[in-house]
N, C-alpha and C. Protein backbone atom coordinates (compact mmCIF):
# COMPACT_ATOMS: atom_id res chain seq x y z
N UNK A 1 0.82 -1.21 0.00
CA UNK A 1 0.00 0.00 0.00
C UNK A 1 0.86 1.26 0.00
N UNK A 2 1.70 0.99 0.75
CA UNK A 2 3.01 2.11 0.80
C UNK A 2 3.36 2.47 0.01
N UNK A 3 3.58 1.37 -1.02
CA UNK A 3 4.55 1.59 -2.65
C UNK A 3 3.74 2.26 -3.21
N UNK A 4 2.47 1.73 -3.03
CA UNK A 4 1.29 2.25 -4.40
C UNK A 4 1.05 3.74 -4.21
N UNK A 5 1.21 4.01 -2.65
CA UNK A 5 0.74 5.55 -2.18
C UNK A 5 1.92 6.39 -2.75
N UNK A 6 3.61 6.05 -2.84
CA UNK A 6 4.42 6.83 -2.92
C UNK A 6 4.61 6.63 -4.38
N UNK A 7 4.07 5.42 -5.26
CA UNK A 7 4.48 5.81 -6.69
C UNK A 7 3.18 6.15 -7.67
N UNK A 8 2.16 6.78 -6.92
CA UNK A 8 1.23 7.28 -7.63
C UNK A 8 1.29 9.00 -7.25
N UNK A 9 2.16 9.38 -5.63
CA UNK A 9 1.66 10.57 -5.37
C UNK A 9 3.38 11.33 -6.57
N UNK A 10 3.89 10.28 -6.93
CA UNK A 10 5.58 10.57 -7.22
C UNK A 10 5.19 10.39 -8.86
N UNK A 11 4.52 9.32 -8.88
CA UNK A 11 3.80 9.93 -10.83
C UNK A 11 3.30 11.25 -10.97
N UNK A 12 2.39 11.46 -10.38
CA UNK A 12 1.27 12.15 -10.40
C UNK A 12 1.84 13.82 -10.61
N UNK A 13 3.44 13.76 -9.09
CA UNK A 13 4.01 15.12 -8.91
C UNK A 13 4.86 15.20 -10.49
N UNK A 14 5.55 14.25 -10.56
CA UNK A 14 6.20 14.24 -11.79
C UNK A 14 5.57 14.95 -13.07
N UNK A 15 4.35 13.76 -13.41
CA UNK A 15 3.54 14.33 -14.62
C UNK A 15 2.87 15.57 -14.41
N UNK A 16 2.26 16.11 -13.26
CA UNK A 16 2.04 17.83 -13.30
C UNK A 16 3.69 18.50 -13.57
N UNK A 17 4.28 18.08 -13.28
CA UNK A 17 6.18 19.06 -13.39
C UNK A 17 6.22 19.30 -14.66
N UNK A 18 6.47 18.00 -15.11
CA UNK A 18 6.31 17.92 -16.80
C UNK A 18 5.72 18.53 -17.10
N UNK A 19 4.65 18.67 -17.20
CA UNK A 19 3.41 19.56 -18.47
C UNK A 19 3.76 20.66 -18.04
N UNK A 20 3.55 21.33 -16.92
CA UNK A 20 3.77 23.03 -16.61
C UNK A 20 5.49 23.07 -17.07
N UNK A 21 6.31 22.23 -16.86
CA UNK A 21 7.89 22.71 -17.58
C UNK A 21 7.58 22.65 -19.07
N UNK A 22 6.74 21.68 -19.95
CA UNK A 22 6.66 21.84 -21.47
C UNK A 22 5.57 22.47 -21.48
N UNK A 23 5.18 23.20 -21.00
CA UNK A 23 4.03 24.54 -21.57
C UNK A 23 4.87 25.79 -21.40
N UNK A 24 5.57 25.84 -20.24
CA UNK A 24 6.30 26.86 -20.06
C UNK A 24 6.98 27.23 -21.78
N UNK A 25 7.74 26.56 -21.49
CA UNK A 25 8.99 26.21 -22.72
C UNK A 25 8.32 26.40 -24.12
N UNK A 26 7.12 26.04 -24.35
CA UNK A 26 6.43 25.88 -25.75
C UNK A 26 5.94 27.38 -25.95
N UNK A 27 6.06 28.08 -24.81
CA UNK A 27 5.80 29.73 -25.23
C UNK A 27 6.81 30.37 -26.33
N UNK A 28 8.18 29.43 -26.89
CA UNK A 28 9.04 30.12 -27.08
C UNK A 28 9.06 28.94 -28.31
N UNK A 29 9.51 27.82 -27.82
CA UNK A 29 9.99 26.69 -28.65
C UNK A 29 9.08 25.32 -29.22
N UNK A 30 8.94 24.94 -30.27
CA UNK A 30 10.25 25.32 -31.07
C UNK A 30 10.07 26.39 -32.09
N UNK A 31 11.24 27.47 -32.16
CA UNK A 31 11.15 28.74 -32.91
C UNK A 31 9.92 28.56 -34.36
N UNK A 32 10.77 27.05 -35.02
CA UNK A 32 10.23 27.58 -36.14
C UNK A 32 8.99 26.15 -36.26
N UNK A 33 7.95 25.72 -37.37
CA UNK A 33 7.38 25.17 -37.17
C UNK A 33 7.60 23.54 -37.65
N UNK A 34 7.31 22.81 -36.78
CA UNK A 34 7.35 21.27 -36.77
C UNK A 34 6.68 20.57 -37.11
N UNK A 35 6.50 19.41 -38.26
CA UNK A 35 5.51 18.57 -38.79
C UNK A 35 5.70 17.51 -37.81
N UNK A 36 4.04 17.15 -37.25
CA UNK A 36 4.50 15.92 -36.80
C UNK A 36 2.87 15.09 -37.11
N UNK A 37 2.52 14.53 -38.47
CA UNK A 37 1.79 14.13 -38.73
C UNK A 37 1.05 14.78 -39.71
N UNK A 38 -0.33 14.88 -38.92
CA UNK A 38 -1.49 16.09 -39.45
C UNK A 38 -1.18 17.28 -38.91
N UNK A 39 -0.23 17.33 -37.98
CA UNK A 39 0.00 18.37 -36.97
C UNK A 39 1.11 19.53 -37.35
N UNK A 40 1.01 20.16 -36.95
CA UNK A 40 2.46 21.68 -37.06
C UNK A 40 2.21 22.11 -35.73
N UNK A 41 3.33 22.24 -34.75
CA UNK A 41 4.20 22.74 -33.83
C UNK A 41 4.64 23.57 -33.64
N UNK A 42 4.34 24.97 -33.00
CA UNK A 42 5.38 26.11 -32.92
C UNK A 42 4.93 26.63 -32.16
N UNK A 43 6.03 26.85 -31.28
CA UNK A 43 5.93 28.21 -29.51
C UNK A 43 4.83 28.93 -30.18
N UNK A 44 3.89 30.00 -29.30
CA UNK A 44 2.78 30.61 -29.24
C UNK A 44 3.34 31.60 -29.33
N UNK A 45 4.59 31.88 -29.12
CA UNK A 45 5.18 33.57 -29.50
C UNK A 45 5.42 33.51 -30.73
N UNK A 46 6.58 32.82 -31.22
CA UNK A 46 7.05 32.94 -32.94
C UNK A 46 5.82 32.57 -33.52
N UNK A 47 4.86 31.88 -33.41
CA UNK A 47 3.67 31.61 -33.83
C UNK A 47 2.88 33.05 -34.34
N UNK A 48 3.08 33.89 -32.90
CA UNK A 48 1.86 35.28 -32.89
C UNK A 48 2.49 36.47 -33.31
N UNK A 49 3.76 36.08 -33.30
CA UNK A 49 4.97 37.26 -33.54
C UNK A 49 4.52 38.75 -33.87
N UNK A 50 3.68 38.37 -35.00
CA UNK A 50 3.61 39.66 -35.84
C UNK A 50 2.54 40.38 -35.01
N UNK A 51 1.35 39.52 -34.90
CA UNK A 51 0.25 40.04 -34.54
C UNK A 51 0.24 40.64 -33.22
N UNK A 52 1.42 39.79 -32.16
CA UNK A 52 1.53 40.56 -30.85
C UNK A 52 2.64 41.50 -30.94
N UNK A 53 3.53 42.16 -32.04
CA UNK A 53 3.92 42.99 -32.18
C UNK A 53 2.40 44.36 -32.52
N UNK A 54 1.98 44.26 -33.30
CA UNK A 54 1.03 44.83 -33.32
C UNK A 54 0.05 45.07 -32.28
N UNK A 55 -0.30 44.32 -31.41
CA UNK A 55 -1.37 45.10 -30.65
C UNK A 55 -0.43 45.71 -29.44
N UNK A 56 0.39 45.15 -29.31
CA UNK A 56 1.67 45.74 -28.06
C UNK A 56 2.09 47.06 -28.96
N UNK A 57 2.22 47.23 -30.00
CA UNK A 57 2.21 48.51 -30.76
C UNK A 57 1.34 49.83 -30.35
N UNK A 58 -0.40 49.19 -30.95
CA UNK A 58 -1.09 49.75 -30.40
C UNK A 58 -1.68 50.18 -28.97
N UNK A 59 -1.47 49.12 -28.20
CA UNK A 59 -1.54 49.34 -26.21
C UNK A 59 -0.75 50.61 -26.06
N UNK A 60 0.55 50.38 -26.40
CA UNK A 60 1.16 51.47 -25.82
C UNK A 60 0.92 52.84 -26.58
N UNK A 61 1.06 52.78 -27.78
CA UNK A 61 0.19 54.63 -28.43
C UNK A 61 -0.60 54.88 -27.83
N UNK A 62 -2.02 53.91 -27.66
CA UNK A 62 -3.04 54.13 -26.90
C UNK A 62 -3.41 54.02 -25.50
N UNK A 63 -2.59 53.66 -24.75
CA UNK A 63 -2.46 53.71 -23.61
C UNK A 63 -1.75 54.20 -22.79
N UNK A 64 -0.07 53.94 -23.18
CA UNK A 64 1.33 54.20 -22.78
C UNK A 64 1.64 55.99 -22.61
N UNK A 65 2.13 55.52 -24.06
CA UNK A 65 3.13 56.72 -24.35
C UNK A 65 2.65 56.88 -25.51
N UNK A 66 2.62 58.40 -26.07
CA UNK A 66 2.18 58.82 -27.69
C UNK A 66 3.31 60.25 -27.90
N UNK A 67 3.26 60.78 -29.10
CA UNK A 67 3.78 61.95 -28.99
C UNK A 67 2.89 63.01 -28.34
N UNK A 68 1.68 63.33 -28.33
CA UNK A 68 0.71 64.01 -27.52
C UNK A 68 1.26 64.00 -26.48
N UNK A 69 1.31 63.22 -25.47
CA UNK A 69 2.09 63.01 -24.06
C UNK A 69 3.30 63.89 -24.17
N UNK A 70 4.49 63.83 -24.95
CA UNK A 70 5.55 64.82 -25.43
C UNK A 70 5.22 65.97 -24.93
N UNK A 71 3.90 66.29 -26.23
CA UNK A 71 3.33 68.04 -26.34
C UNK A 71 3.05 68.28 -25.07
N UNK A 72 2.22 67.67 -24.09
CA UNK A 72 1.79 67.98 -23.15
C UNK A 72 2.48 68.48 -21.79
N UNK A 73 3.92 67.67 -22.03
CA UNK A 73 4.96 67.58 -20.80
C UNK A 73 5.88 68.95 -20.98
N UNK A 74 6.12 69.27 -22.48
CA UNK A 74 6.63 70.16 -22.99
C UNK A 74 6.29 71.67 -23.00
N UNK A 75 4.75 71.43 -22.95
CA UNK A 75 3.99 72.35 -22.39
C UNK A 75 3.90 73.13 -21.14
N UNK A 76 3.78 72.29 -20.51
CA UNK A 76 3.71 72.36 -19.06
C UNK A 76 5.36 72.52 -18.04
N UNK A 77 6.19 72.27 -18.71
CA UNK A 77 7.57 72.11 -18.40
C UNK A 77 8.14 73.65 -18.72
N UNK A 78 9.20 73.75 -17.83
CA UNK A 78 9.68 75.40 -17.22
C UNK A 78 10.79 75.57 -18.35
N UNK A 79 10.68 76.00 -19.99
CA UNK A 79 12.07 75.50 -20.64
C UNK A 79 12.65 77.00 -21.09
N UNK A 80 11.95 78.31 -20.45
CA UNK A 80 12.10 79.13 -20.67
C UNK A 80 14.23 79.78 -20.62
N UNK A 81 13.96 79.14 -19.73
CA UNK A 81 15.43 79.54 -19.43
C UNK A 81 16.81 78.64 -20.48
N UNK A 82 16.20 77.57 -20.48
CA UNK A 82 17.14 76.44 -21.19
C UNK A 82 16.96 77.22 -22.44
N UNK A 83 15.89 77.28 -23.28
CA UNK A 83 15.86 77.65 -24.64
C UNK A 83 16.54 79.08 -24.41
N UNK A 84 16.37 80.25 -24.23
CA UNK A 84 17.05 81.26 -23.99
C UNK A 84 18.35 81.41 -24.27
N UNK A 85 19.45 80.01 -23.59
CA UNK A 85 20.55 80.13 -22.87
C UNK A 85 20.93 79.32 -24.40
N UNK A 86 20.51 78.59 -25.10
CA UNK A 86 20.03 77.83 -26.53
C UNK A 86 20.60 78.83 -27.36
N UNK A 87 19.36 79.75 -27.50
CA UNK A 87 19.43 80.78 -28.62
C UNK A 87 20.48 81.37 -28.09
N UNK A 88 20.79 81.97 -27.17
CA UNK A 88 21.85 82.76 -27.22
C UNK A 88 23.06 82.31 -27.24
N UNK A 89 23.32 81.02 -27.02
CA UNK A 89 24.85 80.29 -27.21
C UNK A 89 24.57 80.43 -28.67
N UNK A 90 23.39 80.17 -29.71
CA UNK A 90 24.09 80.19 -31.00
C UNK A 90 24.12 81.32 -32.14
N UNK A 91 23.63 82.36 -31.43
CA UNK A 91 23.87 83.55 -31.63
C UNK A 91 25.22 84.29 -31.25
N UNK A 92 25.46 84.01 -30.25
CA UNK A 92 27.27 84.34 -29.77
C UNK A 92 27.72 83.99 -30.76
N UNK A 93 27.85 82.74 -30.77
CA UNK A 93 28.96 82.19 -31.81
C UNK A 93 28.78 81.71 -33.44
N UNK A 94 27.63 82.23 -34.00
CA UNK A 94 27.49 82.14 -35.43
C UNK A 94 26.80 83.22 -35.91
N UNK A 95 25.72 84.38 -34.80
CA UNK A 95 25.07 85.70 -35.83
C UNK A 95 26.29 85.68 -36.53
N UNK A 96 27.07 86.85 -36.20
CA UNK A 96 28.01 87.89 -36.88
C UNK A 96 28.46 87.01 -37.89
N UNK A 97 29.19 86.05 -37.59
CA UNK A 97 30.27 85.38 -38.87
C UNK A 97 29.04 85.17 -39.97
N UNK A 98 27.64 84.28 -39.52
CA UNK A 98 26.89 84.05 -40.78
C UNK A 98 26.18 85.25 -41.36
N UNK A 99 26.01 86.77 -40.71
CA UNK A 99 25.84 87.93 -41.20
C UNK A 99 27.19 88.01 -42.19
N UNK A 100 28.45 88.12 -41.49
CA UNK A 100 29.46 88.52 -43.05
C UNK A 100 29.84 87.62 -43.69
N UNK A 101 29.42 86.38 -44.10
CA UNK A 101 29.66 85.47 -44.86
C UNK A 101 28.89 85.81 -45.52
N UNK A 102 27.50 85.96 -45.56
CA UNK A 102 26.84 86.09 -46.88
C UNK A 102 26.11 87.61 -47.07
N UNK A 103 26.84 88.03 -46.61
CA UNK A 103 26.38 89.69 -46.34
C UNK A 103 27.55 90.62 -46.21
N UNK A 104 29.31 91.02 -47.18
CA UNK A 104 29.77 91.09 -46.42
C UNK A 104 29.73 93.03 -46.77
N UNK A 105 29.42 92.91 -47.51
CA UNK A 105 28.83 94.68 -47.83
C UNK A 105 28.72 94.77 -46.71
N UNK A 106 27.34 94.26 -45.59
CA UNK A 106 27.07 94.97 -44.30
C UNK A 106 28.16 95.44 -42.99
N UNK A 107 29.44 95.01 -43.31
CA UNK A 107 30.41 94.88 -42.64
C UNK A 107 30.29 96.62 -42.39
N UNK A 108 30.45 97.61 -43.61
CA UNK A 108 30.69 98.45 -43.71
C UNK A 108 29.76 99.75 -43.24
N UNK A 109 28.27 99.23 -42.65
CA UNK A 109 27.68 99.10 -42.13
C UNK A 109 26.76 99.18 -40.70
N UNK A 110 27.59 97.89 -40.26
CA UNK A 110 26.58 97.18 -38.83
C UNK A 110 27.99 97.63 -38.07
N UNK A 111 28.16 98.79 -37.00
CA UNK A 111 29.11 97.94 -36.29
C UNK A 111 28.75 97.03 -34.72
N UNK A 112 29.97 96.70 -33.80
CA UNK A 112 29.38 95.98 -32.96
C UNK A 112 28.45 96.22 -32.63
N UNK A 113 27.92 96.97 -32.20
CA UNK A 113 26.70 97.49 -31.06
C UNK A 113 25.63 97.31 -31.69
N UNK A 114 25.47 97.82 -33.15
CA UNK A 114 24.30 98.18 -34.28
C UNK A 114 24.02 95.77 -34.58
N UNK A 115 25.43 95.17 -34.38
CA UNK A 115 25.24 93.72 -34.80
C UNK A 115 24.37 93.13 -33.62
N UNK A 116 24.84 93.62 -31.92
CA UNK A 116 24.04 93.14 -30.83
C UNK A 116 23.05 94.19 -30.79
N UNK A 117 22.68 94.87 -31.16
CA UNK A 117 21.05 95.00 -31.20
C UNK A 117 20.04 94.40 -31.85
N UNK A 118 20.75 93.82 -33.61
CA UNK A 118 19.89 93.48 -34.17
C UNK A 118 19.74 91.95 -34.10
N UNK A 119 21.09 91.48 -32.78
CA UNK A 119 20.97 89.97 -32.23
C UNK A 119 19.52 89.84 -30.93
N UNK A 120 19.45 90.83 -30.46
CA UNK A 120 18.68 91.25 -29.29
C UNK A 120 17.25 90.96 -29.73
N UNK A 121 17.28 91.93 -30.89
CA UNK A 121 15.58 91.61 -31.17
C UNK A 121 15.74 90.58 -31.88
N UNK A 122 16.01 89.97 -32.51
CA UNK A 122 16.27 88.22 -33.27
C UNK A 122 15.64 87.78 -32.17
N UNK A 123 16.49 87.42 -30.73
CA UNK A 123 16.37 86.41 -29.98
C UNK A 123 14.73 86.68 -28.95
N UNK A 124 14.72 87.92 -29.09
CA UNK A 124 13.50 88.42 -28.63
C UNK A 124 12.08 87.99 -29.08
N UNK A 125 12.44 87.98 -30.18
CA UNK A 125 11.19 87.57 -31.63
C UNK A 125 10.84 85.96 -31.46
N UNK A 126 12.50 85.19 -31.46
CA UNK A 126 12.19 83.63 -31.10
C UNK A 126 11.70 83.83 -30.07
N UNK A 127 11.76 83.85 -28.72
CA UNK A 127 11.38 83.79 -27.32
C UNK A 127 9.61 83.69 -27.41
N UNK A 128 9.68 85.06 -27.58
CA UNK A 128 8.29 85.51 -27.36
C UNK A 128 7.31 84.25 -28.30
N UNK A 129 7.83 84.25 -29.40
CA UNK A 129 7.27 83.00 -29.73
C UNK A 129 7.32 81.66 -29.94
N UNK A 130 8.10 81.33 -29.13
CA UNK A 130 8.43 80.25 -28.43
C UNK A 130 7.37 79.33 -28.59
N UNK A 131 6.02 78.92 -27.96
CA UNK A 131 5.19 78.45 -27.83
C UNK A 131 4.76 77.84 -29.08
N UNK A 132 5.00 78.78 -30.05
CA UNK A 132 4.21 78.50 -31.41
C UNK A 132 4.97 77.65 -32.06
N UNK A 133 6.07 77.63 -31.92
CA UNK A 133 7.67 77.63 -32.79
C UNK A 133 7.61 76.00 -32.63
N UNK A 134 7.31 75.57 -31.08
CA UNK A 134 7.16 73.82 -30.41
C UNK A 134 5.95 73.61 -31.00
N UNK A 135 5.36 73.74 -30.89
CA UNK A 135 3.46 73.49 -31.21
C UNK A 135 4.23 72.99 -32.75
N UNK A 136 4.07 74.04 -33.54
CA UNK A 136 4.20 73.58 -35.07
C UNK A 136 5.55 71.94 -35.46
N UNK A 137 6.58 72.13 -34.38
CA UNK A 137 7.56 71.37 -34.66
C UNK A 137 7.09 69.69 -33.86
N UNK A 138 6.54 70.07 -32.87
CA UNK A 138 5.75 68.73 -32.37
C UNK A 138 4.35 68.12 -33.23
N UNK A 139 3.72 69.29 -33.90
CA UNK A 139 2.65 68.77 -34.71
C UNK A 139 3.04 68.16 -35.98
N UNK A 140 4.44 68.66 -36.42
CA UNK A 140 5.11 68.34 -37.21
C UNK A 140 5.53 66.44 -36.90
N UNK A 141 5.86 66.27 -35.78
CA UNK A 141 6.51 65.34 -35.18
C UNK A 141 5.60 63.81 -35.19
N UNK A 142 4.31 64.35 -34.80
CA UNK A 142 2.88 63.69 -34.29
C UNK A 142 2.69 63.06 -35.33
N UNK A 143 3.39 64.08 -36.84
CA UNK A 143 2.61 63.37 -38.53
C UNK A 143 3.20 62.47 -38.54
N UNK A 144 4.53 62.49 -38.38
CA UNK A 144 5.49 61.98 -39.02
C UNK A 144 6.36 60.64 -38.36
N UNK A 145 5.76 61.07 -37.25
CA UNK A 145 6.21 59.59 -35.95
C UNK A 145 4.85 58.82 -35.72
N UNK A 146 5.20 57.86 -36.02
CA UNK A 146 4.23 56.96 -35.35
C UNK A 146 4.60 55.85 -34.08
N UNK A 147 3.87 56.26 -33.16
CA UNK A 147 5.16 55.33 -31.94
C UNK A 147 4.12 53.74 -32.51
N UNK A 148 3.18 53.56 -32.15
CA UNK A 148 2.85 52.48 -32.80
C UNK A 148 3.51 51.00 -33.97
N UNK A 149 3.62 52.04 -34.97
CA UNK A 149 4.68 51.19 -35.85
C UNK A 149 6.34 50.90 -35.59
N UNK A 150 6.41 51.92 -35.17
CA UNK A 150 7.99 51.61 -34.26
C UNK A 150 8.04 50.74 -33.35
N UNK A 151 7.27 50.81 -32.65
CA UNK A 151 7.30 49.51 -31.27
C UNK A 151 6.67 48.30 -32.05
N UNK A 152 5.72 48.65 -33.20
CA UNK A 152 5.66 47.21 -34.06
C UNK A 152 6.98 46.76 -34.56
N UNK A 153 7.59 47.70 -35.40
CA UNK A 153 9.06 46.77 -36.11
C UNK A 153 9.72 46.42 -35.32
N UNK A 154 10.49 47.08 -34.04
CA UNK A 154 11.03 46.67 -33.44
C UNK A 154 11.03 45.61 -32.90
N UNK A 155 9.83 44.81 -32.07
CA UNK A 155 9.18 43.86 -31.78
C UNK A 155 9.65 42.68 -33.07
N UNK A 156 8.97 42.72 -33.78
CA UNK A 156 8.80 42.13 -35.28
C UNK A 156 10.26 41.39 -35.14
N UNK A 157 11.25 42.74 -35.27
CA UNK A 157 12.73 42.60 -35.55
C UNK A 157 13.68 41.86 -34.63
N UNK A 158 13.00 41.99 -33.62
CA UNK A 158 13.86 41.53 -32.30
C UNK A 158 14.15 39.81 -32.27
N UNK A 159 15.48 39.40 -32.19
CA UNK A 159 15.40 38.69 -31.91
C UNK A 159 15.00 37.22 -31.22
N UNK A 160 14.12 36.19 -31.50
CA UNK A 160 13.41 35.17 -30.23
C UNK A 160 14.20 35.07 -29.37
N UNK A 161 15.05 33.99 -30.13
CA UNK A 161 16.04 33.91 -28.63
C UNK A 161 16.64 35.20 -27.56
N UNK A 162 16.40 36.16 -27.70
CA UNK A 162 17.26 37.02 -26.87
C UNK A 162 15.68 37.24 -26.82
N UNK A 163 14.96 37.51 -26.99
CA UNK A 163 13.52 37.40 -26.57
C UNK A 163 13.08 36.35 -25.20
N UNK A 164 13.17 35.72 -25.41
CA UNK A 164 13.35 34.61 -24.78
C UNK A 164 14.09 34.11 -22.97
N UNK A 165 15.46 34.88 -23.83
CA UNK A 165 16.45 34.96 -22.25
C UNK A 165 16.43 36.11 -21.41
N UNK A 166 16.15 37.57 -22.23
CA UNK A 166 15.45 38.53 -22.01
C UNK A 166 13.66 38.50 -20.55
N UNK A 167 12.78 37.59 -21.17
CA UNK A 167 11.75 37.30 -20.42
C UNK A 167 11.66 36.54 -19.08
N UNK A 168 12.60 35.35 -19.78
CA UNK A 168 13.09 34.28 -18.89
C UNK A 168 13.78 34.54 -17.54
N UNK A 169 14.83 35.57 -17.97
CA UNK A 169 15.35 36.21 -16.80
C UNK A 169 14.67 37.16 -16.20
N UNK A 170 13.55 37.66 -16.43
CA UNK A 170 12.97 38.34 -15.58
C UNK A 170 11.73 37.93 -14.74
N UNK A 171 11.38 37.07 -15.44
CA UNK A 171 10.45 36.13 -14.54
C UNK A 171 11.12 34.70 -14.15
N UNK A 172 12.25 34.51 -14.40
CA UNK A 172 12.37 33.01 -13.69
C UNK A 172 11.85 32.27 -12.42
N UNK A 173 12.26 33.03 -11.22
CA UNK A 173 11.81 32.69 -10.10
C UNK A 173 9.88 32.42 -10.10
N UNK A 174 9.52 33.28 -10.88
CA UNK A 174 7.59 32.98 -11.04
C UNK A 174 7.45 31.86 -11.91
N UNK A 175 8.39 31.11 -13.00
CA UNK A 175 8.23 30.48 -13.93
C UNK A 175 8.40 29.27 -13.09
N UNK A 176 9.66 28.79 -12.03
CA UNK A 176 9.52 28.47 -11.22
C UNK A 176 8.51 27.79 -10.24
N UNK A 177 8.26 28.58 -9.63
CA UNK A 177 6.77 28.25 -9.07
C UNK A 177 5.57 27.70 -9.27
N UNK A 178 5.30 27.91 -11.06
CA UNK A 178 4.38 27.65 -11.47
C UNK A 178 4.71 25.89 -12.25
N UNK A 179 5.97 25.67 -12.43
CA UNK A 179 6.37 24.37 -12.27
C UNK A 179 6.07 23.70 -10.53
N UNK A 180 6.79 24.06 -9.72
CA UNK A 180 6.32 23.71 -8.57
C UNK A 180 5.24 23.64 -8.35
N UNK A 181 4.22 24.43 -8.35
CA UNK A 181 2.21 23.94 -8.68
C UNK A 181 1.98 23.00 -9.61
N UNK A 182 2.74 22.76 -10.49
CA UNK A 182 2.49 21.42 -11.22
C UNK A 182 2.71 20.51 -10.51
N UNK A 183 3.91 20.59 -9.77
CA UNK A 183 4.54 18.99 -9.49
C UNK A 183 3.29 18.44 -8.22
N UNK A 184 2.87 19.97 -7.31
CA UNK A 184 2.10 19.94 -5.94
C UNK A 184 0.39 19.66 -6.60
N UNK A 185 -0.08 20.20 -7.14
CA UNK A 185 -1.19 19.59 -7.68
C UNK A 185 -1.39 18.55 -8.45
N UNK A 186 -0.22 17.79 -9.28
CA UNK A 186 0.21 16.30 -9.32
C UNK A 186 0.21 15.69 -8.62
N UNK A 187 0.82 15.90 -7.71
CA UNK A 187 1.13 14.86 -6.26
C UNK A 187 -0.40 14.42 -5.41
N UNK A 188 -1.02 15.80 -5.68
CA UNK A 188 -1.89 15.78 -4.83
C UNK A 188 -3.22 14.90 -5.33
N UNK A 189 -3.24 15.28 -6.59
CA UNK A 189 -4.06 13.92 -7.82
C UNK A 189 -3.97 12.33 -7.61
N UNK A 190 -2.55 12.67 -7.82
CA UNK A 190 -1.78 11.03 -7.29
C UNK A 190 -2.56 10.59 -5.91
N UNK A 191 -2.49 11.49 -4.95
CA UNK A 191 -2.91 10.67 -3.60
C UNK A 191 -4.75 10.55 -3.80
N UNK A 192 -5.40 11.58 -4.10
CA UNK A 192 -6.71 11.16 -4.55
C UNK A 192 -7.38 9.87 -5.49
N UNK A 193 -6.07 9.77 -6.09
CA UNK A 193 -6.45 8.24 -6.83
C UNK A 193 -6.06 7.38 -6.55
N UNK A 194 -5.35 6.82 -5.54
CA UNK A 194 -4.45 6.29 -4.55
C UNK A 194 -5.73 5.96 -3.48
N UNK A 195 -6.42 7.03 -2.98
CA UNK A 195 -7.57 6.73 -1.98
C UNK A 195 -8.65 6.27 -2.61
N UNK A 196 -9.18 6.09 -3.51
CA UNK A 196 -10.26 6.01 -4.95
C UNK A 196 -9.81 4.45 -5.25
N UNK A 197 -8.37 4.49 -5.73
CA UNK A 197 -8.10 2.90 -5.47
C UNK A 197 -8.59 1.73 -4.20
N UNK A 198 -8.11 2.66 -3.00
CA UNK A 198 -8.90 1.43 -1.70
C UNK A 198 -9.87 1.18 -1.55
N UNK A 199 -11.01 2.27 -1.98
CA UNK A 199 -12.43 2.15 -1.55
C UNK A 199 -13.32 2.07 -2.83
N UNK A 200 -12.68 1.91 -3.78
CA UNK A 200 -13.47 0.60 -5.51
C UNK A 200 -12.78 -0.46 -5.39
């Protein structure tokens, strides 16, 4: 009775181990697809590849992150001073030279003082319209980016296997466990049919 109790509760843990370790594993493998009969074989990822690139595409535009989110942060964000300090580093060091490079008549002209005044209101003109200047260059951005399709190719592109060791390592210890509930709800089968045996 002993034997029968310890090699049905020791099947039982076994064959739950098994299946939750080859279900685990079949999320991934085998990469590509396997004839085995009437049948074809292939992990549920390389299987869905494309299609769960795509809606993981769309989740995150539509949920995540979009360029809107950008506009919004950009908006709301203090950049007055940064852009300022922007324009005027590249006004220091390129007005004047790109005024007499293609202007050099004005040499004769502009002198210093007459060149930083007419740098003054330049940078004045950007500033003040500042607001408009982002708006148009982010609406610009919004056409022309699609985060959607990017997080699709990428996906698409990415390697399985590093896909794979990538996931693996971040959930191992849970992947784990859920083998261990196999082996414990096996075992535990095993002894229910084990007691089912004495009393038929």
């Amino acid at each position: 009775m002993w034997v029968r109790l310890i090699l049905l509760v020791g099947i039982g843990g076994a064959i739950g181990w098994i299946t939750n370790f080859i279900a685990i594993r079949m999320l991934f493998r085998p990469y590509n697809p396997i004839g085995i009969g009437f049948f074809k074989i292939q992990g549920l990822i390389p299987k869905r590849k494309v299609e769960l690139a795509k809606s993981i595409g769309e989740v995150v535009e539509k949920e995540l992150f979009s360029i809107g989110d950008i506009k919004e942060k950009i908006k709301n964000a203090d950049i007055d001073e940064k852009m300022t300090e922007i324009v005027n580093q590249l006004f220091e060091n390129k007005f004047e030279e790109i005024i007499m490079k293609n202007f050099p008549m004005l040499k004769l002209f502009l002198s210093g003082e007459t060149l930083e005044k007419v740098k003054e209101i330049i940078i004045k003109i950007i500033l003040d319209n500042k607001e408009e200047i982002i708006n148009v260059l982010l609406d610009s951005l919004e056409k022309e980016i699609k985060v959607e399709q990017i997080i699709e190719e990428k996906i698409s592109d990415f390697p399985l296997e590093k896909l794979e060791n990538i996931i693996y390592s971040l959930v191992k210890k849970e992947l784990k466990h859920i083998e261990l509930i196999g082996a414990v709800l096996g075992a535990v089968i095993g002894f229910f049919q084990y007691v089912i045996t004495i009393y038929i």
